[in-house]
C-alpha atoms as a PDB file:
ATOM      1  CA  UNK A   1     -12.711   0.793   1.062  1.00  0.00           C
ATOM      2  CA  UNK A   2     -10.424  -2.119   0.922  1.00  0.00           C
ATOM      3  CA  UNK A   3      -8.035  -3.103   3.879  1.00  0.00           C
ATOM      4  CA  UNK A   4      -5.573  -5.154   3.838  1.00  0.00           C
ATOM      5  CA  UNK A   5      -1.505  -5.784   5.150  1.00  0.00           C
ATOM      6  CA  UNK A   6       2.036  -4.607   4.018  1.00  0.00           C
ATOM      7  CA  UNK A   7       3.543  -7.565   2.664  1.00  0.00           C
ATOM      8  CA  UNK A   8       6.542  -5.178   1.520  1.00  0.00           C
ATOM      9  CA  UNK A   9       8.536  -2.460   1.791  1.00  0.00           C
ATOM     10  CA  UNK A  10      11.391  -1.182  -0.293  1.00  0.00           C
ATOM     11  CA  UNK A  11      12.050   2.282   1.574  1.00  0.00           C
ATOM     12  CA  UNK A  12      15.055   2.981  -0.336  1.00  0.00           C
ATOM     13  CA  UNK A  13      13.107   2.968  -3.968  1.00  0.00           C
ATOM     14  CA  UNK A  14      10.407   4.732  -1.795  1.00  0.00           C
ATOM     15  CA  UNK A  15       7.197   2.238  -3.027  1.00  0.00           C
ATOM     16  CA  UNK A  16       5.969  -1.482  -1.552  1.00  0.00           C
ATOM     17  CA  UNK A  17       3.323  -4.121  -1.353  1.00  0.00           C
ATOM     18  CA  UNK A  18      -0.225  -4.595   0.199  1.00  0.00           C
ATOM     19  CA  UNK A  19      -1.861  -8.148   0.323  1.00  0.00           C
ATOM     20  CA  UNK A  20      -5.649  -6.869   1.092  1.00  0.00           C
ATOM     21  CA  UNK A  21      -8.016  -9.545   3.115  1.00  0.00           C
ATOM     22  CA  UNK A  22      -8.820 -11.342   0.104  1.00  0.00           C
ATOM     23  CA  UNK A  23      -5.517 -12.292  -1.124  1.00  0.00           C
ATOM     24  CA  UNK A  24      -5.040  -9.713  -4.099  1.00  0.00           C
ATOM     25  CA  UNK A  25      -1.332  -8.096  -3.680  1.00  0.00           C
ATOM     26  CA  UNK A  26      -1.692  -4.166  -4.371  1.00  0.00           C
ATOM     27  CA  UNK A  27       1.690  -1.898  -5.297  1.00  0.00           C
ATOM     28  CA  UNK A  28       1.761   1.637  -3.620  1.00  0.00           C
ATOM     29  CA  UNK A  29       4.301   4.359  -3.882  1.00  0.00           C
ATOM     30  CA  UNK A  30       5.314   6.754  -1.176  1.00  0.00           C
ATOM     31  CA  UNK A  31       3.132   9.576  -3.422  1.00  0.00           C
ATOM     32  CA  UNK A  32       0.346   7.816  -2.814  1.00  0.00           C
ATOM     33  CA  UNK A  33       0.427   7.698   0.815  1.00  0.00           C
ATOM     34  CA  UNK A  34      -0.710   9.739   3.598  1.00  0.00           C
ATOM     35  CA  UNK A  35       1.312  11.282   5.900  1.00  0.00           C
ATOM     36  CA  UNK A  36       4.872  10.083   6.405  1.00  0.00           C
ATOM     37  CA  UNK A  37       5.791   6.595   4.156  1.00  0.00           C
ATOM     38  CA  UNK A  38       8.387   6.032   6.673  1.00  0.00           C
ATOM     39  CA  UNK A  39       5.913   5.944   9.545  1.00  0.00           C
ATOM     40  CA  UNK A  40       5.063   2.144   7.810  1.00  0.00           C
ATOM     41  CA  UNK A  41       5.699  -1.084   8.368  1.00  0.00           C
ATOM     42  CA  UNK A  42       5.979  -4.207   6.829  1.00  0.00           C
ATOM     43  CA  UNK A  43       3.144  -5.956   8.958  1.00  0.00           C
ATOM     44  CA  UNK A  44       0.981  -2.857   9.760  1.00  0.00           C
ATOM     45  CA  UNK A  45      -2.870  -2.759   8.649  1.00  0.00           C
ATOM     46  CA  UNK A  46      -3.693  -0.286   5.951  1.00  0.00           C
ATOM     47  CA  UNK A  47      -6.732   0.848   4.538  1.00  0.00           C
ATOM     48  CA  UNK A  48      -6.419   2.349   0.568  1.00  0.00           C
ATOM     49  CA  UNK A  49      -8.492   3.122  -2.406  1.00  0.00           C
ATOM     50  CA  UNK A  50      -8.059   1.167  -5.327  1.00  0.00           C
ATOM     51  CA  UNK A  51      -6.498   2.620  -8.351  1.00  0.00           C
ATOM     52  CA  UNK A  52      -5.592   0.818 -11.395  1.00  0.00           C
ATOM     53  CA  UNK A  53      -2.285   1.275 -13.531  1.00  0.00           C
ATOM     54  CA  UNK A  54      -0.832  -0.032 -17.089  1.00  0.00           C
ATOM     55  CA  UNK A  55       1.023  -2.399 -14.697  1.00  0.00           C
ATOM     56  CA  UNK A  56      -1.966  -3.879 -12.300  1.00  0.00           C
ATOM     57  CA  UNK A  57      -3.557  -2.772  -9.066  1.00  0.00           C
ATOM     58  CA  UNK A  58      -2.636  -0.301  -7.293  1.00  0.00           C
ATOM     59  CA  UNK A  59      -3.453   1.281  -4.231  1.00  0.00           C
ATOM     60  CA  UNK A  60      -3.979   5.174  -3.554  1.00  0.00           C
ATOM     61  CA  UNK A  61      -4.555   7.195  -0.629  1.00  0.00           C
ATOM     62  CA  UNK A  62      -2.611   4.532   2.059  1.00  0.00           C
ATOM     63  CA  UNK A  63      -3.268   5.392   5.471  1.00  0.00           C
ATOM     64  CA  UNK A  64      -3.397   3.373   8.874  1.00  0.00           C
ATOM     65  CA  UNK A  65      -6.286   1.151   9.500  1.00  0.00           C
END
């Protein structure tokens, strides 16, 4: 299960950005989260499952590290 840190967060469009602890950057939407998207912060420790998409990595199934 990959972890990693919000890099981003664009609350108003309702999706943002997770650099994991290798480097990769991972998009998320607020669907994809768990519990309450605006419970997060840009800074916070996530863990996710990856998921891919026609546009690159994304991550599924945020929640708090």
């Amino acid at each position: 299960m990959p972890k990693g840190t919000i890099k981003r967060l664009v609350r108003d469009r309702g999706f943002g950005f997770i650099r994991d602890d290798g480097g990769q950057e991972w998009f998320f939407h607020r669907s994809g989260v768990q519990g309450n998207f605006d419970q997060f912060a840009e800074g916070q420790r996530v863990e996710f499952d990856e998921e891919s998409s026609p546009k690159g990595p994304r991550a599924g199934n945020v929640r708090p590290e």
